[in-house]
PDB file of N, CA and C in Angstrom:
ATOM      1  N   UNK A   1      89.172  95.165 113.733  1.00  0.00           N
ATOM      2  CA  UNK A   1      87.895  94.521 113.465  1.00  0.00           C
ATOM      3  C   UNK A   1      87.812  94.154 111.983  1.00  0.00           C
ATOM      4  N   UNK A   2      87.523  93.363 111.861  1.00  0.00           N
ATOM      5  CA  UNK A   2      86.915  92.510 110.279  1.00  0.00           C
ATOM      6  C   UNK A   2      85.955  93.186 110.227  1.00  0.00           C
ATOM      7  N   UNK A   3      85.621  93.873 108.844  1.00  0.00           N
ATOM      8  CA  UNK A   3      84.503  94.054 107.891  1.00  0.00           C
ATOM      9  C   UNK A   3      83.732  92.503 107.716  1.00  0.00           C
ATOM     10  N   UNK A   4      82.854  92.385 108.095  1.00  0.00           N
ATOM     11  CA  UNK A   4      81.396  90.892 107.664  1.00  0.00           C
ATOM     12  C   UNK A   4      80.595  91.522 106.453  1.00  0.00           C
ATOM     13  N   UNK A   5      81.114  91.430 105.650  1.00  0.00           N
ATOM     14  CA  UNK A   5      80.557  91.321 104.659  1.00  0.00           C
ATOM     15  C   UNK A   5      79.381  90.439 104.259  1.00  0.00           C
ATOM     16  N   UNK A   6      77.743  90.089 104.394  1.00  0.00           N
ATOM     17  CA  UNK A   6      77.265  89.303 103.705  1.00  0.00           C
ATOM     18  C   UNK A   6      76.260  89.417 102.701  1.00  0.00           C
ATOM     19  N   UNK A   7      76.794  90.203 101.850  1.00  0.00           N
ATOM     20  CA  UNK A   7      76.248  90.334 100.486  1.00  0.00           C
ATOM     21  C   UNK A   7      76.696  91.374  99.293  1.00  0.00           C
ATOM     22  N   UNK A   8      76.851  91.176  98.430  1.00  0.00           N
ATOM     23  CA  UNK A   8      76.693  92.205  97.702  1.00  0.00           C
ATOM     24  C   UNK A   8      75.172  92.520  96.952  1.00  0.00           C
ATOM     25  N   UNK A   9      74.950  93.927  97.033  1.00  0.00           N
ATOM     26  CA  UNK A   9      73.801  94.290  97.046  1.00  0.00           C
ATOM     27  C   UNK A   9      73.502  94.525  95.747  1.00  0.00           C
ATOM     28  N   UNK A  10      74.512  95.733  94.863  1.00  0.00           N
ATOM     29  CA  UNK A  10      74.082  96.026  93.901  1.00  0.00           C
ATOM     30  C   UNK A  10      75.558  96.537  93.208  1.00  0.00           C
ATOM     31  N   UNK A  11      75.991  96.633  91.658  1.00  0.00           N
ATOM     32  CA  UNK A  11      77.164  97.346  91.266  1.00  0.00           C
ATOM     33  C   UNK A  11      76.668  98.150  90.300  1.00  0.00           C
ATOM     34  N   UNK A  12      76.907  99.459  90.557  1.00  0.00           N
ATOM     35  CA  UNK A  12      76.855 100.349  89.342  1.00  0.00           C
ATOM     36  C   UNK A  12      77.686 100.386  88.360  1.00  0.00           C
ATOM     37  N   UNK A  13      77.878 100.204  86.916  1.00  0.00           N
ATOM     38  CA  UNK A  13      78.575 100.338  86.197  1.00  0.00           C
ATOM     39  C   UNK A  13      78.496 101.987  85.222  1.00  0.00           C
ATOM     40  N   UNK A  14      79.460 102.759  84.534  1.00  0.00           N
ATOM     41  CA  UNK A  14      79.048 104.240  84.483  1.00  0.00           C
ATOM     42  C   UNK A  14      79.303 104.182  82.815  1.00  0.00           C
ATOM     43  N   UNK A  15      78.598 104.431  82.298  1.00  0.00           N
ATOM     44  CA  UNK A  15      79.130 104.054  80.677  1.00  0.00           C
ATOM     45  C   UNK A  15      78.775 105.441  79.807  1.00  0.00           C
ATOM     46  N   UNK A  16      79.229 105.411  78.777  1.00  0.00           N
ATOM     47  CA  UNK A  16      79.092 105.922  77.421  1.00  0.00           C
ATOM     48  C   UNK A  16      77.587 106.119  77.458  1.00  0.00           C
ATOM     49  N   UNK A  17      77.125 104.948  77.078  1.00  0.00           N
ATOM     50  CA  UNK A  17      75.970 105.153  76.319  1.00  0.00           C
ATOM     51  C   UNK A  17      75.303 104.001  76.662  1.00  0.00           C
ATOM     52  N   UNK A  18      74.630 103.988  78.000  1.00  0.00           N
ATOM     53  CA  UNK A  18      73.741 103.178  78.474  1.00  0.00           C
ATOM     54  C   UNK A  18      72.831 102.409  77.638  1.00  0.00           C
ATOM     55  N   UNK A  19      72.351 103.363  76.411  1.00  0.00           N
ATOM     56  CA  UNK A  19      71.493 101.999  75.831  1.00  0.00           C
ATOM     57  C   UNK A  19      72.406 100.751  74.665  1.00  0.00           C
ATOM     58  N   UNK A  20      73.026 101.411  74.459  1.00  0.00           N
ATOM     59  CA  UNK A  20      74.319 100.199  73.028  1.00  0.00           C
ATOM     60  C   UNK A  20      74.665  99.217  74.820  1.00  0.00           C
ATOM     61  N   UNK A  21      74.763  99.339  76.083  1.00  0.00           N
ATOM     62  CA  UNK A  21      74.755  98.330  76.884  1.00  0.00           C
ATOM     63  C   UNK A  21      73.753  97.402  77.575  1.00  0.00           C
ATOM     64  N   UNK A  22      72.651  97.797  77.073  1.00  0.00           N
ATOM     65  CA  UNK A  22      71.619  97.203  77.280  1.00  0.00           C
ATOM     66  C   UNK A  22      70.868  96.024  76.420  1.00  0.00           C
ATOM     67  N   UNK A  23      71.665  96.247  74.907  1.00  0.00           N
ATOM     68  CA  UNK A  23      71.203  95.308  73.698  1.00  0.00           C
ATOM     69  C   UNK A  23      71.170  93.724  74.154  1.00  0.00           C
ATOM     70  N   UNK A  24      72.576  93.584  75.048  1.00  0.00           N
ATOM     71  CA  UNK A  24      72.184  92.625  75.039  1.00  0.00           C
ATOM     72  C   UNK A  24      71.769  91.577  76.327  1.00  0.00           C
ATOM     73  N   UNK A  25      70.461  92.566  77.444  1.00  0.00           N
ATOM     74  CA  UNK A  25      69.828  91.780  78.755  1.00  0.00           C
ATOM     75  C   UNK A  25      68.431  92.738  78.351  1.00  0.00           C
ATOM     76  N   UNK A  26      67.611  92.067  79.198  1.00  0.00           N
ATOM     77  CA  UNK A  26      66.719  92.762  79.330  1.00  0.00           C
ATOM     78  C   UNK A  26      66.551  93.235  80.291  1.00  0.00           C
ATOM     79  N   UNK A  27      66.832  94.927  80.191  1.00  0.00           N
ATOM     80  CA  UNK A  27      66.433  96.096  81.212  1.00  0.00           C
ATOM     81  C   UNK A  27      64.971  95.495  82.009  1.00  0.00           C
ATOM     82  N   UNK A  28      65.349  96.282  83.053  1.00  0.00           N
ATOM     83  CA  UNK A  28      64.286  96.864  83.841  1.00  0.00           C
ATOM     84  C   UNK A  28      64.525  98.460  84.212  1.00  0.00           C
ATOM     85  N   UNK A  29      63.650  99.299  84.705  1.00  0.00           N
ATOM     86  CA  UNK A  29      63.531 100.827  84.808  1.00  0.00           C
ATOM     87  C   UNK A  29      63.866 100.912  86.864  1.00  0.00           C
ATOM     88  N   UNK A  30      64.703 101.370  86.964  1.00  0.00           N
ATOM     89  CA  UNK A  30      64.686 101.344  88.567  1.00  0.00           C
ATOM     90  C   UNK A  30      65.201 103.063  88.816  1.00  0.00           C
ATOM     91  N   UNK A  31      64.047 104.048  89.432  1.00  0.00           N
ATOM     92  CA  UNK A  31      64.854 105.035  89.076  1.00  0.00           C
ATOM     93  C   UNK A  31      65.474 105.945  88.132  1.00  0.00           C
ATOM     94  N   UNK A  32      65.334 105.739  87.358  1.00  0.00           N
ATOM     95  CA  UNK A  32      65.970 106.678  86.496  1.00  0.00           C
ATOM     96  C   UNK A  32      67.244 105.924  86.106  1.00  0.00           C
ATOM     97  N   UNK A  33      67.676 104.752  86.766  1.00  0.00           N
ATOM     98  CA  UNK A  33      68.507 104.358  86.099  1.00  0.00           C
ATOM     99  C   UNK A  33      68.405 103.058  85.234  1.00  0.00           C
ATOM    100  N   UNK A  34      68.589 102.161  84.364  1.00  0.00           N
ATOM    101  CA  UNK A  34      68.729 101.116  83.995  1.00  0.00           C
ATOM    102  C   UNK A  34      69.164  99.859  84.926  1.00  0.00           C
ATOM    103  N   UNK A  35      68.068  99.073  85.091  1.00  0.00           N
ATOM    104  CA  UNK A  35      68.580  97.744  86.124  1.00  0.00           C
ATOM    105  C   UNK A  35      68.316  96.436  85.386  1.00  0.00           C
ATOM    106  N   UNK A  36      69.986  96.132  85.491  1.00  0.00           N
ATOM    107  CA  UNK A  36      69.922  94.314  84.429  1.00  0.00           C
ATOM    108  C   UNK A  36      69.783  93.442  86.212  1.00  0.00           C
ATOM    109  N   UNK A  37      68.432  93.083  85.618  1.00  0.00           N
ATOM    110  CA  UNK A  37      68.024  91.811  86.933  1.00  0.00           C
ATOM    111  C   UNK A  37      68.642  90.295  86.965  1.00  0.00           C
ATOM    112  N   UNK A  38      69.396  90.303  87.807  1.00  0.00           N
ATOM    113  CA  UNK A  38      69.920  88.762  87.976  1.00  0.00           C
ATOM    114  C   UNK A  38      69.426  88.203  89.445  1.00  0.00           C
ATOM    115  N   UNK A  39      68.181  87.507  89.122  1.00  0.00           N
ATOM    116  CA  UNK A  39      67.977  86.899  90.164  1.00  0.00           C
ATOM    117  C   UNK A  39      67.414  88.017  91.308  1.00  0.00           C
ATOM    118  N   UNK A  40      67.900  87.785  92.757  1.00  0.00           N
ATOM    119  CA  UNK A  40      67.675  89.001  93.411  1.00  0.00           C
ATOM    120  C   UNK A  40      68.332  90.015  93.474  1.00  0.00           C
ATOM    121  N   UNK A  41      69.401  89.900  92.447  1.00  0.00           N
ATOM    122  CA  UNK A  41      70.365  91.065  92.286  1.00  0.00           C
ATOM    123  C   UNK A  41      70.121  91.982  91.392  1.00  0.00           C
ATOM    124  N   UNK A  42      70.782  93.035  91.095  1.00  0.00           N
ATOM    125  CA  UNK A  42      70.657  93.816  89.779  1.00  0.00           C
ATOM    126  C   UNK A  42      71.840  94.519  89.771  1.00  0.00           C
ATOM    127  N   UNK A  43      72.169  94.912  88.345  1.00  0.00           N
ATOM    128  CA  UNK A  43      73.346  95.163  88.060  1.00  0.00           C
ATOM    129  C   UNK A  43      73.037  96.889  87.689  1.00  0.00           C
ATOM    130  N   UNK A  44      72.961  98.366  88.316  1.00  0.00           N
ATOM    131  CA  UNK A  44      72.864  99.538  87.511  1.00  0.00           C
ATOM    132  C   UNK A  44      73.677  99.751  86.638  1.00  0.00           C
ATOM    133  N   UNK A  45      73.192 100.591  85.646  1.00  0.00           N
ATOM    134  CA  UNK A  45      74.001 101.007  84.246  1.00  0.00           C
ATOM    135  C   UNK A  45      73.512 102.299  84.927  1.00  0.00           C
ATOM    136  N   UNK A  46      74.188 103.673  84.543  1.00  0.00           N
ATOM    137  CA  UNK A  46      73.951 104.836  84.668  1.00  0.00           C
ATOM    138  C   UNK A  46      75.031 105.906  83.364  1.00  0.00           C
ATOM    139  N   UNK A  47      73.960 106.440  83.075  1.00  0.00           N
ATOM    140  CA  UNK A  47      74.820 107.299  81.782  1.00  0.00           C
ATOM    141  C   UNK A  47      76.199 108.527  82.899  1.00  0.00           C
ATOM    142  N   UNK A  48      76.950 108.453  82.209  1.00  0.00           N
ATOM    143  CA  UNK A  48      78.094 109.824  82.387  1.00  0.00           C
ATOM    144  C   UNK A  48      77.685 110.966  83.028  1.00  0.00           C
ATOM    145  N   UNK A  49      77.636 111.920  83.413  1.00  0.00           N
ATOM    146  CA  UNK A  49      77.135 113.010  83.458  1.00  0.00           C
ATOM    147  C   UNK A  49      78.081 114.077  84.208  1.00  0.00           C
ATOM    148  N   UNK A  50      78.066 115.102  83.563  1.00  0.00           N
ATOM    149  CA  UNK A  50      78.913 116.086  84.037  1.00  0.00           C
ATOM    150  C   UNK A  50      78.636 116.226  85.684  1.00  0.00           C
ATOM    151  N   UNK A  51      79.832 116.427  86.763  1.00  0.00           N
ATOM    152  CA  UNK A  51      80.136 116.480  87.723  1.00  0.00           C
ATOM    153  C   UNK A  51      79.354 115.660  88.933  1.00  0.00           C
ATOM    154  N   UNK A  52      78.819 114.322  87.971  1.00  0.00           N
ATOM    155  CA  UNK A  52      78.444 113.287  88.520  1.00  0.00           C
ATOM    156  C   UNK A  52      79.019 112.951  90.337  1.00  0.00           C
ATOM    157  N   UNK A  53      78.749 112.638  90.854  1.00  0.00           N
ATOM    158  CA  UNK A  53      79.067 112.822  92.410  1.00  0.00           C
ATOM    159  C   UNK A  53      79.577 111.706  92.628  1.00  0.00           C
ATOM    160  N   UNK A  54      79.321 110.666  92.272  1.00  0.00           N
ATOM    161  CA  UNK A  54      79.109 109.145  92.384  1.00  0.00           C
ATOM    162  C   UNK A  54      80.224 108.657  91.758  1.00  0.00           C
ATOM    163  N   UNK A  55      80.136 109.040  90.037  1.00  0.00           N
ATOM    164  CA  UNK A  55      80.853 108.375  89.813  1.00  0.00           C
ATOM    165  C   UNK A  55      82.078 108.601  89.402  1.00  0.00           C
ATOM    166  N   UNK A  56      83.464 108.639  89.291  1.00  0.00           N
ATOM    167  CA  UNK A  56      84.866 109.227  89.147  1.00  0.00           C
ATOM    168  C   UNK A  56      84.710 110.045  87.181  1.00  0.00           C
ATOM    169  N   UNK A  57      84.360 108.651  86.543  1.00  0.00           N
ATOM    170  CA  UNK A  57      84.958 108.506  85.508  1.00  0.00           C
ATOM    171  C   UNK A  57      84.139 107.661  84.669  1.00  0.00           C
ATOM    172  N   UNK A  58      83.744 107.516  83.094  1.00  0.00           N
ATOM    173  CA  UNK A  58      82.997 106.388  82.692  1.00  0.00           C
ATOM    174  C   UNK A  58      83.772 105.472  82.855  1.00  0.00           C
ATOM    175  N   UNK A  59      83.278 104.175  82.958  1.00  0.00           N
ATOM    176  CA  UNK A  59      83.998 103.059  83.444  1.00  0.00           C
ATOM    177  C   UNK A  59      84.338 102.375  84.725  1.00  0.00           C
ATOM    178  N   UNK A  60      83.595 103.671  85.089  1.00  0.00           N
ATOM    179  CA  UNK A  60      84.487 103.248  86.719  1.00  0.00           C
ATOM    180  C   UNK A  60      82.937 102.473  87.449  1.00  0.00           C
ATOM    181  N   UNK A  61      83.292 101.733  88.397  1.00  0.00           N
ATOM    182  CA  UNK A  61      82.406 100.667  88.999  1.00  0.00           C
ATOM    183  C   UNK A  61      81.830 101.241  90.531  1.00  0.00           C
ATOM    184  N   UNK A  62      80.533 101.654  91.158  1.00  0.00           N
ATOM    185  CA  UNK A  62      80.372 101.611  92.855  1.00  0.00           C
ATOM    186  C   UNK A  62      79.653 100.621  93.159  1.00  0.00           C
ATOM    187  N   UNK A  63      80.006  99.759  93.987  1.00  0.00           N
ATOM    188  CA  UNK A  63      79.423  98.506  94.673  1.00  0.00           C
ATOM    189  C   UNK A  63      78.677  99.074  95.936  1.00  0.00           C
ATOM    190  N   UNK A  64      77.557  98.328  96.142  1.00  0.00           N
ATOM    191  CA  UNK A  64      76.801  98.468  97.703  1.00  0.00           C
ATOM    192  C   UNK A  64      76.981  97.027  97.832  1.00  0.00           C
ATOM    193  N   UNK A  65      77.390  97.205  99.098  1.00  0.00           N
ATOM    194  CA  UNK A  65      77.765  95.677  99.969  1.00  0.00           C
ATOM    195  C   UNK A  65      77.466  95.832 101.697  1.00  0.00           C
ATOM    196  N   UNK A  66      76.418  94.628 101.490  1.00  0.00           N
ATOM    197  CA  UNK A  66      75.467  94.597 103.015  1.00  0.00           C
ATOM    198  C   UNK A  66      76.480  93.955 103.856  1.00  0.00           C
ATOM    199  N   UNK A  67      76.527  94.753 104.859  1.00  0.00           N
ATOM    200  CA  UNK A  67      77.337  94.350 106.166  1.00  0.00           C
ATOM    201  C   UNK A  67      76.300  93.738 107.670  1.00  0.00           C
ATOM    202  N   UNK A  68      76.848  93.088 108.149  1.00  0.00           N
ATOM    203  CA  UNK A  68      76.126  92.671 109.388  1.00  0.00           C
ATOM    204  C   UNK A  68      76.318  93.467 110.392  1.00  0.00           C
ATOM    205  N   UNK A  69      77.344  94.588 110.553  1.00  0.00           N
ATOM    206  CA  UNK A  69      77.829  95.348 111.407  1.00  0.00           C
ATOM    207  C   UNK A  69      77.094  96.597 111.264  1.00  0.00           C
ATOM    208  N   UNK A  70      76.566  97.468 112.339  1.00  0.00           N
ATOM    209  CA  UNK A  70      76.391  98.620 112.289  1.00  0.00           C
ATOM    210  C   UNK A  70      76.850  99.908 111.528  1.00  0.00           C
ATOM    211  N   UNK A  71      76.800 100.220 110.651  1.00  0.00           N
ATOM    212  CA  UNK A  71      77.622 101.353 110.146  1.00  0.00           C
ATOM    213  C   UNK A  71      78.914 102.320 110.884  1.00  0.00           C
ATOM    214  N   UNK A  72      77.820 102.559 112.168  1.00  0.00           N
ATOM    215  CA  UNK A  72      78.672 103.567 112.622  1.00  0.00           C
ATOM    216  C   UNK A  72      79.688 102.856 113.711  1.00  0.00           C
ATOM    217  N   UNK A  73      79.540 101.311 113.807  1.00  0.00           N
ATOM    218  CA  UNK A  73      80.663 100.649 113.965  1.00  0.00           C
ATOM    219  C   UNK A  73      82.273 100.511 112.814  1.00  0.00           C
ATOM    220  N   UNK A  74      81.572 100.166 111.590  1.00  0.00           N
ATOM    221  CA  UNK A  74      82.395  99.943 110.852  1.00  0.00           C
ATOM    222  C   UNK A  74      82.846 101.470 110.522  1.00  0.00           C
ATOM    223  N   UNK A  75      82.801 102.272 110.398  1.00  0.00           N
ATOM    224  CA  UNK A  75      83.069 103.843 110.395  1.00  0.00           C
ATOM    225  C   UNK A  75      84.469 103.960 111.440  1.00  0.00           C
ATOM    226  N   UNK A  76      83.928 103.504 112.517  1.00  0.00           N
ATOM    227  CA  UNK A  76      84.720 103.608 113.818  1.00  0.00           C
ATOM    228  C   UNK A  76      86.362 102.866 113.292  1.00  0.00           C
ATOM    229  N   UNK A  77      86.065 101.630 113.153  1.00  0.00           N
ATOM    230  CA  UNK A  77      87.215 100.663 112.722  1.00  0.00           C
ATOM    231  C   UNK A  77      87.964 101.504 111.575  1.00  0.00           C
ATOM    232  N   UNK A  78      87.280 101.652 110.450  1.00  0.00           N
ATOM    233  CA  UNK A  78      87.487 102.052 109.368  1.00  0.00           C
ATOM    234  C   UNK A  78      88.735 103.692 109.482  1.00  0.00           C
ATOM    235  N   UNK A  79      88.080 104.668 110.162  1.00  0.00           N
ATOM    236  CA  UNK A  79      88.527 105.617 110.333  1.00  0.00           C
ATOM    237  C   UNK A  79      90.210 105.149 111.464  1.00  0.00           C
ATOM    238  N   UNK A  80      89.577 104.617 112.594  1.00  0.00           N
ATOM    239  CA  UNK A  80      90.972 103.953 113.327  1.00  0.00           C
ATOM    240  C   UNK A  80      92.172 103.053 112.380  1.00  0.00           C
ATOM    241  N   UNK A  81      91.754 102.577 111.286  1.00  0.00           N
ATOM    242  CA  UNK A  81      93.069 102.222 110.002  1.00  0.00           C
ATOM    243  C   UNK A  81      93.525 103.246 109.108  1.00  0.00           C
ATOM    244  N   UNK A  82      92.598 104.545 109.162  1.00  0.00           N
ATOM    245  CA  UNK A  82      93.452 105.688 108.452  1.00  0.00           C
ATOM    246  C   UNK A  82      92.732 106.019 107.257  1.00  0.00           C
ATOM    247  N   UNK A  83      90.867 105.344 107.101  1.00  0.00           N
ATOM    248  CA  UNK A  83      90.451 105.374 105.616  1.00  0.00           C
ATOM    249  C   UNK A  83      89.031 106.050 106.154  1.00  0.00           C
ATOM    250  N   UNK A  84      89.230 107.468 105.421  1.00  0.00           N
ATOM    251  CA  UNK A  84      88.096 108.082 105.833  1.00  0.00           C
ATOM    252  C   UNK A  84      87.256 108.076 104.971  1.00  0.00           C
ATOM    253  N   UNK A  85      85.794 108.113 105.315  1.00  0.00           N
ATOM    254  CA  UNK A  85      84.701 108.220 104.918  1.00  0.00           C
ATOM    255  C   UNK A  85      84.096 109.533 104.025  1.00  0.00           C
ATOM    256  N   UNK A  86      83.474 109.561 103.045  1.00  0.00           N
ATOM    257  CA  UNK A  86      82.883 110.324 102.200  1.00  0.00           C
ATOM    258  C   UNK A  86      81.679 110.869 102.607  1.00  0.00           C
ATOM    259  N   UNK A  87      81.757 112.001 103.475  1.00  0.00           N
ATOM    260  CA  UNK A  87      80.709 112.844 104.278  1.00  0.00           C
ATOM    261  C   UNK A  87      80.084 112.038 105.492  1.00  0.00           C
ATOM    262  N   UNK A  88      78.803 112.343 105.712  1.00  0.00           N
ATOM    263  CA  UNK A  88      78.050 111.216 107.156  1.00  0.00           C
ATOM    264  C   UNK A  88      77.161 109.893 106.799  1.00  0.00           C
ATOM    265  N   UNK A  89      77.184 109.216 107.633  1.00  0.00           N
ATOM    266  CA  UNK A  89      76.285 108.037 107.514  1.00  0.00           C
ATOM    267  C   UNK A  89      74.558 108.647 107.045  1.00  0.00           C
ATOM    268  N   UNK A  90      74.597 107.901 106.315  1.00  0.00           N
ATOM    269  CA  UNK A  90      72.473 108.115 105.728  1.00  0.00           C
ATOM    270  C   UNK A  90      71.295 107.113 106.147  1.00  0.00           C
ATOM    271  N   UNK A  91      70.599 108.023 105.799  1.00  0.00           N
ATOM    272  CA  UNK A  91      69.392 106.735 106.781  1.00  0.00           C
ATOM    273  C   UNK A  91      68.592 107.235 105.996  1.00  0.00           C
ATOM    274  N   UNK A  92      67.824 106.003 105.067  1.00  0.00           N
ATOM    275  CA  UNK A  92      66.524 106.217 104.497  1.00  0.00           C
ATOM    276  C   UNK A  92      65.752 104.747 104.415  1.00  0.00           C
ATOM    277  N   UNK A  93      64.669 105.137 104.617  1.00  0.00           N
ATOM    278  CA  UNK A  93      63.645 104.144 104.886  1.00  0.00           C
ATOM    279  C   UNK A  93      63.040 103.947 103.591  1.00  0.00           C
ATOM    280  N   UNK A  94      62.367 102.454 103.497  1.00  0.00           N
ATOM    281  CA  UNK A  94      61.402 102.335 102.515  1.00  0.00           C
ATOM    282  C   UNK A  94      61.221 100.638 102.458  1.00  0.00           C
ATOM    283  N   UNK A  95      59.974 100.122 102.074  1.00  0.00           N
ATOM    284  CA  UNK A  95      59.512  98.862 102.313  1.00  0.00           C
ATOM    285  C   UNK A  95      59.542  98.428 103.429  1.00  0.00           C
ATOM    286  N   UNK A  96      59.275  98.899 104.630  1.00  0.00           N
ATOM    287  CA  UNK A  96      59.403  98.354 106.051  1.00  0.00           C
ATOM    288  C   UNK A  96      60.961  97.970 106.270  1.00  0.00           C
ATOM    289  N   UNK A  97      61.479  99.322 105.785  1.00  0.00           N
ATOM    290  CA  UNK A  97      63.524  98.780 106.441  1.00  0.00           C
ATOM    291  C   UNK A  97      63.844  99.812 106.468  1.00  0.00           C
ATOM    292  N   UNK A  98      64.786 100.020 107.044  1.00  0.00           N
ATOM    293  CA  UNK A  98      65.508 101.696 107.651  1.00  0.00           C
ATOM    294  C   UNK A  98      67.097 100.796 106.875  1.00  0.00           C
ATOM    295  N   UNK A  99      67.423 101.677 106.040  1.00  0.00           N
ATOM    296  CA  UNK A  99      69.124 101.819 105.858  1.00  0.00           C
ATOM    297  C   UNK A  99      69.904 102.362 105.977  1.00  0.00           C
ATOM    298  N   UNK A 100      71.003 102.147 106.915  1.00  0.00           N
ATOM    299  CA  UNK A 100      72.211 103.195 107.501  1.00  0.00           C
ATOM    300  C   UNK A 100      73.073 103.057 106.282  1.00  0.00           C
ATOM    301  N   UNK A 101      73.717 103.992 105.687  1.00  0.00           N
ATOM    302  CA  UNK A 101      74.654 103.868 104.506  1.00  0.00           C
ATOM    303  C   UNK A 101      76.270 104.661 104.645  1.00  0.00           C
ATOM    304  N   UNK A 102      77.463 104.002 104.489  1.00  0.00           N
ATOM    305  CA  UNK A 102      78.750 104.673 104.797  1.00  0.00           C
ATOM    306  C   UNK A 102      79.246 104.297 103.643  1.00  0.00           C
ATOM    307  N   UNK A 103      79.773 105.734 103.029  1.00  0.00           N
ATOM    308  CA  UNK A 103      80.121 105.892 101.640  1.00  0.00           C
ATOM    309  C   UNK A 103      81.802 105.849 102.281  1.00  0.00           C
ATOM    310  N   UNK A 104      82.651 105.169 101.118  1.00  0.00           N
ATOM    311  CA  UNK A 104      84.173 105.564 100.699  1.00  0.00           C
ATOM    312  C   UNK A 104      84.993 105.129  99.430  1.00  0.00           C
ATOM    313  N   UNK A 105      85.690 105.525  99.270  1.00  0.00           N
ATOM    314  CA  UNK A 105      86.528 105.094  97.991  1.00  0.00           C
ATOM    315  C   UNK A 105      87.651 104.310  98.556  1.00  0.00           C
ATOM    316  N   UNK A 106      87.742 103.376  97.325  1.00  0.00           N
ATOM    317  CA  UNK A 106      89.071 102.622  97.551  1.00  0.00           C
ATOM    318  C   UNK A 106      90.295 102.962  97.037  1.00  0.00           C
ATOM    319  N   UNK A 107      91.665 102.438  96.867  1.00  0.00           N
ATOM    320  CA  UNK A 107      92.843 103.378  96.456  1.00  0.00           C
ATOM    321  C   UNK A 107      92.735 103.811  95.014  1.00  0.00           C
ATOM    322  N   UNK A 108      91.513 103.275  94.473  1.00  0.00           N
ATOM    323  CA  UNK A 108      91.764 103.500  92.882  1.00  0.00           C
ATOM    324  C   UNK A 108      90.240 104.391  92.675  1.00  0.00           C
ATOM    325  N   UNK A 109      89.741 104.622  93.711  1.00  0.00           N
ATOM    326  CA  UNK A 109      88.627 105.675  93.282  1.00  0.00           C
ATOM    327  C   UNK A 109      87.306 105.423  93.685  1.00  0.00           C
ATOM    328  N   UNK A 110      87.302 104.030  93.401  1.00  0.00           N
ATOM    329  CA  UNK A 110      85.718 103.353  92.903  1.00  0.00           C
ATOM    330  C   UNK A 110      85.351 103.418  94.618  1.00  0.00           C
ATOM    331  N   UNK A 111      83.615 104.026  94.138  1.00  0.00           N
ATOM    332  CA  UNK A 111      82.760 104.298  95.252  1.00  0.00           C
ATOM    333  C   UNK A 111      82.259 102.888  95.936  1.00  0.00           C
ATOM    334  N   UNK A 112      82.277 103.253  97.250  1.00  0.00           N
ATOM    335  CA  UNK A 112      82.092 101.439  98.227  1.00  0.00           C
ATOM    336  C   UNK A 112      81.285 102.203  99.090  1.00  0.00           C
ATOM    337  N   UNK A 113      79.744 101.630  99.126  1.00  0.00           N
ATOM    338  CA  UNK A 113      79.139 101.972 100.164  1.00  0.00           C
ATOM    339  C   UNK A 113      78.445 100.771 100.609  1.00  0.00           C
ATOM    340  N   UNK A 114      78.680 100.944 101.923  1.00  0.00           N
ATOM    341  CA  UNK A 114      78.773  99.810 103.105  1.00  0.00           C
ATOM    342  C   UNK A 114      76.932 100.135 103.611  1.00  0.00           C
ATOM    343  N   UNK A 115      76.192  99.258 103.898  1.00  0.00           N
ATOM    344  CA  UNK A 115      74.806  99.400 104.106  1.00  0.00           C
ATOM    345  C   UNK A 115      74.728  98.724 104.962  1.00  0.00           C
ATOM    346  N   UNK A 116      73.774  98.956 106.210  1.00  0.00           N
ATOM    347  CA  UNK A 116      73.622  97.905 107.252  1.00  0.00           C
ATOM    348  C   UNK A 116      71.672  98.140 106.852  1.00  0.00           C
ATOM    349  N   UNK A 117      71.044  96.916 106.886  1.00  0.00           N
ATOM    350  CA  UNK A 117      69.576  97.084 106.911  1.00  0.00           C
ATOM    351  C   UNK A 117      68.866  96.218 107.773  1.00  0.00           C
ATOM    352  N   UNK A 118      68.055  97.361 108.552  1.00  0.00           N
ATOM    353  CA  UNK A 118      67.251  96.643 109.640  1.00  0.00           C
ATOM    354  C   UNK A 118      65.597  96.848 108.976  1.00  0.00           C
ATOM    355  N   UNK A 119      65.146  95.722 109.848  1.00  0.00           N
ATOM    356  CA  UNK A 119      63.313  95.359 109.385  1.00  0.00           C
ATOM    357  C   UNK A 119      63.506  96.338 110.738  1.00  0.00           C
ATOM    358  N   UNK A 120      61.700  96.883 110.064  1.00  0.00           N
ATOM    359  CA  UNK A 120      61.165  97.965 111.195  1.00  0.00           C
ATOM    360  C   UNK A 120      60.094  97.725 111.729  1.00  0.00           C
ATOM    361  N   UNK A 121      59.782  97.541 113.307  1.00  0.00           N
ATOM    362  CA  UNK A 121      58.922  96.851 114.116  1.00  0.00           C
ATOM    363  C   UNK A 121      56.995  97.306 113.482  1.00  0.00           C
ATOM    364  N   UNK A 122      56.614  96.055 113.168  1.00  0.00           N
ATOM    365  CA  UNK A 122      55.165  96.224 112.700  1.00  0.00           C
ATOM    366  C   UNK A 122      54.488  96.962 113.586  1.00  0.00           C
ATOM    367  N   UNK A 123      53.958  98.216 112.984  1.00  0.00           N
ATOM    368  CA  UNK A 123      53.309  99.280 113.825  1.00  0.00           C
ATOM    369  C   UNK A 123      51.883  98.733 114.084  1.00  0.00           C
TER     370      UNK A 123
END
């Protein structure tokens, strides 16, 4: 099965010193982390931090990229090529959308989590 990729959502970048990277966009506050807004995108900055979960290494990059496929489809495929997944699929809601989320790394480290998002029926 093909991964359908149609979007990239968001890239974290992991730095030194989040604010000397900020001089030159103008932040927004998302979280606790730093978000450079492009359009409907945003780019996170997130400082280093000891035994950070997320991120390997400063420098290192995690992309969220919206899939059209079910998660626990692409899980299925994914695992049947030999590339396992980073704990269980997540589900958290917010703004009228439920998001299924499947975390993994690629051969060089960097965190890839795959998001499928559904609208949730007007109550």
């Amino acid at each position: 099965m093909t991964i359908s990729i149609t979007q990239l959502d968001q890239l974290v970048l992991t730095l030194v010193d989040v604010q000397i990277a900020c001089r030159f966009m103008t932040p927004g506050n998302t979280d606790g982390h730093v978000a450079l807004h492009l359009g409907e995108h945003h780019i996170m900055l997130q400082a280093k931090q000891p035994l950070e979960k997320l991120a390997k290494t400063t420098g290192s990059v995690n992309l969220r990229l919206v899939c059209s496929a079910p998660v626990e489809v692409l899980q299925a495929s994914l695992v049947a090529l030999g590339v396992l997944p980073e704990g269980q699929i997540t589900k958290r809601q917010e703004n009228g959308q439920t998001t299924h989320s499947l975390y993994l790394r690629d051969s060089s480290g960097q965190l890839i989590e795959l998001i499928n998002v559904q609208t949730l029926p007007a109550a």
